[in-house]
N, C-alpha and C. Protein backbone atom coordinates (compact mmCIF):
# COMPACT_ATOMS: atom_id res chain seq x y z
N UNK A 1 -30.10 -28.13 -5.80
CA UNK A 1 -29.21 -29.20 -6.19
C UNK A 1 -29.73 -30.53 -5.62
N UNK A 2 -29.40 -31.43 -6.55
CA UNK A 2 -29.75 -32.68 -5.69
C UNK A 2 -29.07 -33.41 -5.11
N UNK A 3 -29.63 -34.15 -3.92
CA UNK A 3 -29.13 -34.64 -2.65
C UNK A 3 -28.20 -35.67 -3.14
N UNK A 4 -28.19 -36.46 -4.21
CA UNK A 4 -27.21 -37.20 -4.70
C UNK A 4 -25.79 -36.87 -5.11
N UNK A 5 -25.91 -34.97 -5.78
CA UNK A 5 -24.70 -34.95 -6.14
C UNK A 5 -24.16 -34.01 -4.89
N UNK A 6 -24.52 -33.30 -4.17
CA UNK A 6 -24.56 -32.95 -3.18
C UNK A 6 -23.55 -33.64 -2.19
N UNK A 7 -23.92 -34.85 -1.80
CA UNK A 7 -23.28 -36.02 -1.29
C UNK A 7 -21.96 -36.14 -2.12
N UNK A 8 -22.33 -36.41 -3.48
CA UNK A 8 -20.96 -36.45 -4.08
C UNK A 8 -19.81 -35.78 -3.75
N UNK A 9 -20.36 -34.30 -4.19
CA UNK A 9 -20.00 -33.25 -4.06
C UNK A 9 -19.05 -33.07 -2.78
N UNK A 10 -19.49 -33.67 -1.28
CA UNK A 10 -19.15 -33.78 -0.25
C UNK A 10 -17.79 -34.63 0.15
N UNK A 11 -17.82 -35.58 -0.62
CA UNK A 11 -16.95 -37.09 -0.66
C UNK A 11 -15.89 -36.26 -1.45
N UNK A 12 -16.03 -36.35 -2.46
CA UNK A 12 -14.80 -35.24 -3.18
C UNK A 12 -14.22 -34.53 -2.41
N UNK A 13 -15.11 -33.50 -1.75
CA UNK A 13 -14.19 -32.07 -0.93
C UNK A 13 -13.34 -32.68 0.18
N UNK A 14 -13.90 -33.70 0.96
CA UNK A 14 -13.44 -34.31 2.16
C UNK A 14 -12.37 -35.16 1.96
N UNK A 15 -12.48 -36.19 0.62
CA UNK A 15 -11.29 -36.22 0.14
C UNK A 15 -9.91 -35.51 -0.05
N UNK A 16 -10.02 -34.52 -1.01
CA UNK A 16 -9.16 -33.36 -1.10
C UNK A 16 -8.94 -32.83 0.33
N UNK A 17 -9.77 -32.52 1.20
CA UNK A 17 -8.65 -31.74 2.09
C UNK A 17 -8.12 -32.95 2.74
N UNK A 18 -8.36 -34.29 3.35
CA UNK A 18 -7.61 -35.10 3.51
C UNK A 18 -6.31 -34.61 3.37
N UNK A 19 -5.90 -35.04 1.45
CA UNK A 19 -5.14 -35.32 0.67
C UNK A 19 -3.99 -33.59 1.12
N UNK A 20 -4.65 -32.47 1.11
CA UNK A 20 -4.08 -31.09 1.49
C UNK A 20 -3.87 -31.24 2.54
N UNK A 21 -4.56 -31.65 3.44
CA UNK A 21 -3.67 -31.74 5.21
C UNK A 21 -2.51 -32.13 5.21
N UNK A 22 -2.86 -33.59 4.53
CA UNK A 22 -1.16 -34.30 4.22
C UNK A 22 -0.22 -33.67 3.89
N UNK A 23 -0.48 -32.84 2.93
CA UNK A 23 0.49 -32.04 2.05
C UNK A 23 0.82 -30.93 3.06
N UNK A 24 0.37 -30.27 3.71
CA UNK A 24 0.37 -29.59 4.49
C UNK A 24 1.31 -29.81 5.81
N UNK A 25 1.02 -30.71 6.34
CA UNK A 25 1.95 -31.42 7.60
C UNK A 25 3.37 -31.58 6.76
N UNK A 26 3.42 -32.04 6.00
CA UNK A 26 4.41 -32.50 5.27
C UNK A 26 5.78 -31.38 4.99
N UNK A 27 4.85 -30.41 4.73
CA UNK A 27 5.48 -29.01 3.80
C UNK A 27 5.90 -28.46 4.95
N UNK A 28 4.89 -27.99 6.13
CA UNK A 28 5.11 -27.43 7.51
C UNK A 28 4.38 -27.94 8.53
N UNK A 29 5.61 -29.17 8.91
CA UNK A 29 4.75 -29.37 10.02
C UNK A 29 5.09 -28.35 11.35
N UNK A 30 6.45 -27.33 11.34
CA UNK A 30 6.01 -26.77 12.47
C UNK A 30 6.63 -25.38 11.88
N UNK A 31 6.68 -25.01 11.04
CA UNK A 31 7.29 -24.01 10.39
C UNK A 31 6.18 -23.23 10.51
N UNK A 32 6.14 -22.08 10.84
CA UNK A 32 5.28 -20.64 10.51
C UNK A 32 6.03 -19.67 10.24
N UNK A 33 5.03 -18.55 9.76
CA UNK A 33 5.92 -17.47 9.01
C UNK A 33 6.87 -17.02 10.09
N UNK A 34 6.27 -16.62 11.31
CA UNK A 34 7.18 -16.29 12.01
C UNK A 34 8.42 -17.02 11.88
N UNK A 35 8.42 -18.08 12.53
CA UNK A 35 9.47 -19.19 12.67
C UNK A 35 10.93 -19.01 11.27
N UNK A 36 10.31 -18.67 9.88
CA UNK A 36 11.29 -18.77 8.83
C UNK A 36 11.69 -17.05 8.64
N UNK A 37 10.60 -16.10 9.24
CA UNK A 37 11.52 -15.10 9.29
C UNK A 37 12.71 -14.65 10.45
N UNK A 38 12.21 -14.95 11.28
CA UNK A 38 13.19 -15.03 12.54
C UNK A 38 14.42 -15.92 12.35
N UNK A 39 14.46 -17.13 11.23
CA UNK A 39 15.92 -18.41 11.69
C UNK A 39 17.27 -17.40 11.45
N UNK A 40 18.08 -17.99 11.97
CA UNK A 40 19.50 -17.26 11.94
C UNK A 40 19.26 -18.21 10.42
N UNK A 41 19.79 -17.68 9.16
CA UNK A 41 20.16 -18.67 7.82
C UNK A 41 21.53 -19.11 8.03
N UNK A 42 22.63 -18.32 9.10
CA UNK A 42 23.76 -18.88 9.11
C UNK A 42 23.69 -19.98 9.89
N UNK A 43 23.12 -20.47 10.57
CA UNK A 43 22.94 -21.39 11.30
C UNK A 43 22.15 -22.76 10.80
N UNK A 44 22.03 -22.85 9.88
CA UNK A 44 20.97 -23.40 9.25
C UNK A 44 21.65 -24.98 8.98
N UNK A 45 22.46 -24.93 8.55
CA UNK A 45 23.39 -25.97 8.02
C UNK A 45 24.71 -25.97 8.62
N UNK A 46 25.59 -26.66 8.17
CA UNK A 46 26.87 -26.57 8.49
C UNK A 46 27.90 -26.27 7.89
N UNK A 47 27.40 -25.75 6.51
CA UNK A 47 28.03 -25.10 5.83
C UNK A 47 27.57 -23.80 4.70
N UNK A 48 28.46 -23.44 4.47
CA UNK A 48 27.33 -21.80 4.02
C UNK A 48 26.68 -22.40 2.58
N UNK A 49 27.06 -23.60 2.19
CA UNK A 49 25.85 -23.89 0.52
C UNK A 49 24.48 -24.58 1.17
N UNK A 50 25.13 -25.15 2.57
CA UNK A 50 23.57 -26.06 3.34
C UNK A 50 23.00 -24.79 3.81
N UNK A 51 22.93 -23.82 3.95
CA UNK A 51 22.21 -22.93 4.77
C UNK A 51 21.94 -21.87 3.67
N UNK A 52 22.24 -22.10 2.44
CA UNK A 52 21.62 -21.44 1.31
C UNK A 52 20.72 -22.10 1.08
N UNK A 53 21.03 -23.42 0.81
CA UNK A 53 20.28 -24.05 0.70
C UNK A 53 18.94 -24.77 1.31
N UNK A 54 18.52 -24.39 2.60
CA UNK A 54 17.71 -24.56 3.66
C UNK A 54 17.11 -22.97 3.53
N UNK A 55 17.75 -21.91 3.84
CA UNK A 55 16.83 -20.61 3.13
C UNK A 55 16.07 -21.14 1.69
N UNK A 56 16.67 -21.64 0.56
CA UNK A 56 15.66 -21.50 -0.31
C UNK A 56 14.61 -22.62 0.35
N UNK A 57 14.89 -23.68 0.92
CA UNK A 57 13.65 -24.43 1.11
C UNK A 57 12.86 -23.68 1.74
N UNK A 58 12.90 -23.15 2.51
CA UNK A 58 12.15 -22.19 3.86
C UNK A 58 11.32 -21.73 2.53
N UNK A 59 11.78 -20.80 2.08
CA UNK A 59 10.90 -19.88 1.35
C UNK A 59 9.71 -20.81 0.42
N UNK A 60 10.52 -21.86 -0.47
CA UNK A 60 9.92 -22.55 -1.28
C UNK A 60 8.57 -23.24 -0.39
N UNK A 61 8.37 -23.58 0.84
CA UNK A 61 8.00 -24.35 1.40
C UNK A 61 6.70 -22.77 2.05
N UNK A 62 7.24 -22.02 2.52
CA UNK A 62 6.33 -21.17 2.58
C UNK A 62 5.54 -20.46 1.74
N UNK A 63 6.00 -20.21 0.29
CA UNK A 63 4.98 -20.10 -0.89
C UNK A 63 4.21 -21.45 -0.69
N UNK A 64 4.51 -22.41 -0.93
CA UNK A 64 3.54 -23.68 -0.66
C UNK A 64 2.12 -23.67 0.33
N UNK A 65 3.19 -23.51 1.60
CA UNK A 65 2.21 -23.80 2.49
C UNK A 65 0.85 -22.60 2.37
N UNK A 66 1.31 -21.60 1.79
CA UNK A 66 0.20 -20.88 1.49
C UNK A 66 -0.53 -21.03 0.44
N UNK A 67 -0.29 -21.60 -0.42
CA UNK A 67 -1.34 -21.94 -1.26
C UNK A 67 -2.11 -23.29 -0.32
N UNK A 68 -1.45 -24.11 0.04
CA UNK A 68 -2.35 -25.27 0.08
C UNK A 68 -3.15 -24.72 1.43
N UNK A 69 -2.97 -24.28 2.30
CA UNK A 69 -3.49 -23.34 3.24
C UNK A 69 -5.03 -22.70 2.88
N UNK A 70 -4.80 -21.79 1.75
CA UNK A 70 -5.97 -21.37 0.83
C UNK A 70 -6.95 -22.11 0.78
N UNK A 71 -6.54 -23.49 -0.11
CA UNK A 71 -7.01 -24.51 -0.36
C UNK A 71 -8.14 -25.42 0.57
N UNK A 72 -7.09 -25.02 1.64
CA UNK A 72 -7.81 -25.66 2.27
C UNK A 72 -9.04 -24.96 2.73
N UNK A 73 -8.86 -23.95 2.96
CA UNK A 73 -9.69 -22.88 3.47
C UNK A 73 -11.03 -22.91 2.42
N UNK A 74 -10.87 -23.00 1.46
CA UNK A 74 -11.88 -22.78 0.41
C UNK A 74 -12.45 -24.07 0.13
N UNK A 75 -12.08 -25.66 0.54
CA UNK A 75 -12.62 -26.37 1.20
C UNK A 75 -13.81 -26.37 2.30
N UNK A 76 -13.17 -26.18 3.31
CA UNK A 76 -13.86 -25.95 4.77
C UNK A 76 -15.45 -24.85 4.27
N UNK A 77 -14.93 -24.21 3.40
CA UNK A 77 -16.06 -22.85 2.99
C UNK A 77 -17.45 -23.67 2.33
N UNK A 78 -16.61 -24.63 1.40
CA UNK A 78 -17.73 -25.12 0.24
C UNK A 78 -18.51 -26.48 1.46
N UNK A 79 -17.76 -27.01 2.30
CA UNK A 79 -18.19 -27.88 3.28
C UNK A 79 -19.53 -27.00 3.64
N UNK A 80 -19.38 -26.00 4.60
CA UNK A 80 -19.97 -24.94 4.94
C UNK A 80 -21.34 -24.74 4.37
N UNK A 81 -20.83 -24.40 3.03
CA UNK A 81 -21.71 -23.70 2.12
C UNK A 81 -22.94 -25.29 2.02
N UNK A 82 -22.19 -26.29 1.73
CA UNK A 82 -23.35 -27.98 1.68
C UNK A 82 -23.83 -27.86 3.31
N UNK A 83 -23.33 -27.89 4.59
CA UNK A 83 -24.31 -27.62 5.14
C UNK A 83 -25.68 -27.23 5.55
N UNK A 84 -24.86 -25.47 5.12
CA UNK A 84 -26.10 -24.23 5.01
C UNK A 84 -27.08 -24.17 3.65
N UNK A 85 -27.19 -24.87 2.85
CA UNK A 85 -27.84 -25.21 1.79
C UNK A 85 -26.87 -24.06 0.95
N UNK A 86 -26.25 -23.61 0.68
CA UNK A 86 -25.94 -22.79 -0.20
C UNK A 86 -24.65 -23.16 -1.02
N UNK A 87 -24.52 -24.25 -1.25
CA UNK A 87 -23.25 -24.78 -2.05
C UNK A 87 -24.22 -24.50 -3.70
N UNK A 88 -23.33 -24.40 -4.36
CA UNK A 88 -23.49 -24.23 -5.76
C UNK A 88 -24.19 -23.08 -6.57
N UNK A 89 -24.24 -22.09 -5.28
CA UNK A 89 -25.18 -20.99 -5.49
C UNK A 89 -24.11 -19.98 -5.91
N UNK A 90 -23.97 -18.91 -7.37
CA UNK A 90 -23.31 -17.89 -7.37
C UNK A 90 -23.16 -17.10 -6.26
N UNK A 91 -21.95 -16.61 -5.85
CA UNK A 91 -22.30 -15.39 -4.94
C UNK A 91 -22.42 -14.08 -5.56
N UNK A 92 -22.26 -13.68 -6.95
CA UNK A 92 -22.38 -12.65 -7.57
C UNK A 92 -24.30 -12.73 -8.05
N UNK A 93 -24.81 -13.53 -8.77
CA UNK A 93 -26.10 -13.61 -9.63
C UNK A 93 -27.12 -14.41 -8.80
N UNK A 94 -26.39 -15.41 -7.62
CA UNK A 94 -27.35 -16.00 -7.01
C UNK A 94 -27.98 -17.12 -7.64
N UNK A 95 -27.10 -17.33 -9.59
CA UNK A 95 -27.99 -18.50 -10.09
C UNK A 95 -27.17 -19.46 -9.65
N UNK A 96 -27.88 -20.60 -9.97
CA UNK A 96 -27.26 -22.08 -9.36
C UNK A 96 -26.27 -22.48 -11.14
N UNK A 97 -24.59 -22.96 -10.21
CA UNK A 97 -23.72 -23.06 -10.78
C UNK A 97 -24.21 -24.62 -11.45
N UNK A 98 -23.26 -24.15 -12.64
CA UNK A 98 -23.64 -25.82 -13.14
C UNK A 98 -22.55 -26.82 -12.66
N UNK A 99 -23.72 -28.09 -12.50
CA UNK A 99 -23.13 -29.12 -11.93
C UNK A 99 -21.54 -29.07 -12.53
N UNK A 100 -21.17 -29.64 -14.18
CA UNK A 100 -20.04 -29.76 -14.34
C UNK A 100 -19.26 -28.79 -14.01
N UNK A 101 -18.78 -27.44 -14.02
CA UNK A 101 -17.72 -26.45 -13.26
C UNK A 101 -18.14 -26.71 -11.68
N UNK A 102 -18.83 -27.30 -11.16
CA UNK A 102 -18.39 -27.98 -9.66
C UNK A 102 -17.95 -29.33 -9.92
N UNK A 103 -17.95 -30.22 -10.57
CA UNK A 103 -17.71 -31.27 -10.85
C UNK A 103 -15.41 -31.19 -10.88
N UNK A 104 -15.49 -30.11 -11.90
CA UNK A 104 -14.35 -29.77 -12.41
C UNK A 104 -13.51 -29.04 -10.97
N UNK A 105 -13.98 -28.28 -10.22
CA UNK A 105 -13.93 -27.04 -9.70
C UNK A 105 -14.67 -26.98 -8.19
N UNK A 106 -14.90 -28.10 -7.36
CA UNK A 106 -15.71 -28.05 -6.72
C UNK A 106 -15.73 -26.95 -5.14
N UNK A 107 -15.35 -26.52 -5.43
CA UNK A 107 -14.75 -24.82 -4.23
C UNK A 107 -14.98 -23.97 -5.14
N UNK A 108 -16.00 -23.91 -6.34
CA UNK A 108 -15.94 -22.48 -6.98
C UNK A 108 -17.33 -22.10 -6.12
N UNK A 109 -17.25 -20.60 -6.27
CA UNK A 109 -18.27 -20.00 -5.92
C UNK A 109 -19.02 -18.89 -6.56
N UNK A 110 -18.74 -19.17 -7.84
CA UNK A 110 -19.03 -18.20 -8.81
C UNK A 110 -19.59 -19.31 -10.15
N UNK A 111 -20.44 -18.68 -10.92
CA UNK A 111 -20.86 -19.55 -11.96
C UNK A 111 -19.66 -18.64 -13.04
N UNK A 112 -19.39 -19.41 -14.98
CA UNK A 112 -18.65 -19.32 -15.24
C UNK A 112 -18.69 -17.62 -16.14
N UNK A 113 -20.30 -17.09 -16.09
CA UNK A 113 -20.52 -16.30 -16.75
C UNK A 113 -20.03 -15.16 -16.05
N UNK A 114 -20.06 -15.05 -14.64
CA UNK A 114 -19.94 -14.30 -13.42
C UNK A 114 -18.04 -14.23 -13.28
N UNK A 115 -17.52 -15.41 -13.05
CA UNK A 115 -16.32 -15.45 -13.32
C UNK A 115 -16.06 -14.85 -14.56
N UNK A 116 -16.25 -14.64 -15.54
CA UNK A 116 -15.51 -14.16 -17.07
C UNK A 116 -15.87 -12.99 -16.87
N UNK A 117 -16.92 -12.60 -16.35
CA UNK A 117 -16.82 -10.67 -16.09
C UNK A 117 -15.74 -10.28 -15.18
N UNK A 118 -15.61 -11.27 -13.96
CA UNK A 118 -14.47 -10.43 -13.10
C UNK A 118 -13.44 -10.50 -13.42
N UNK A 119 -12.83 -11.53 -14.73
CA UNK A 119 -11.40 -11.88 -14.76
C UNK A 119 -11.27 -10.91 -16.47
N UNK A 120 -13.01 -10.39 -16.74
CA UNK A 120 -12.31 -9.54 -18.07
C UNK A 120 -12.55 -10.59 -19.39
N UNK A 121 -13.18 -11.43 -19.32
CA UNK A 121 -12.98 -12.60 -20.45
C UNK A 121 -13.63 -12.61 -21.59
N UNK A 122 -14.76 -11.45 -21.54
CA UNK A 122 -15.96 -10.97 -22.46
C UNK A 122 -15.32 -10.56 -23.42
């Protein structure tokens, strides 16, 4: 790959997790799973529709935080991967992904031919 889009490539990802940290602090800044399975829900509010209503956030907020969590994670990976020279490299075929599905997609780690076999798309 070349060192130009590479760089690009870099500015983008670092961007985005920026932008996911935010989202992240935001969603939980001190909430962990533990933390929302353990709350008393009666206690939650001060009345039993606020403490229904604070259970569904809990939950809503913990599907969240796990995706953007992911996200982030698969960030930090493709960071990684531009380090160690191995960004844009299939991990199934080993061929080099095309620029545009990193362009689109830049945390993939699969080219799109490799992806359509595992998801069945043939």
């Amino acid at each position: 790959m070349k060192a130009a889009f590479l760089k690009e490539m870099e500015t983008t990802l670092r961007t985005e997790l920026e932008k996911l940290t935010g989202e992240l602090e935001r969603v939980a800044p001190q909430v962990t799973k533990t933390d929302a399975f353990d709350a008393d829900y009666n206690t939650l509010g001060d009345k039993e529709d606020e403490s229904a209503d604070k259970a569904a956030e809990i939950g809503d907020n913990l599907s969240l935080e796990n995706e953007l969590s992911s996200a982030v994670r698969d960030i930090h990976s493709a960071l990684k991967a531009i380090q160690n020279g191995t960004y844009g490299t299939c991990k199934y075929c080993k061929q080099l992904i095309d620029e545009a599905r990193l362009k689109v997609r830049p945390t993939s780690t699969s080219c799109v031919a490799c992806k359509k076999t595992l998801t069945q798309e043939i």
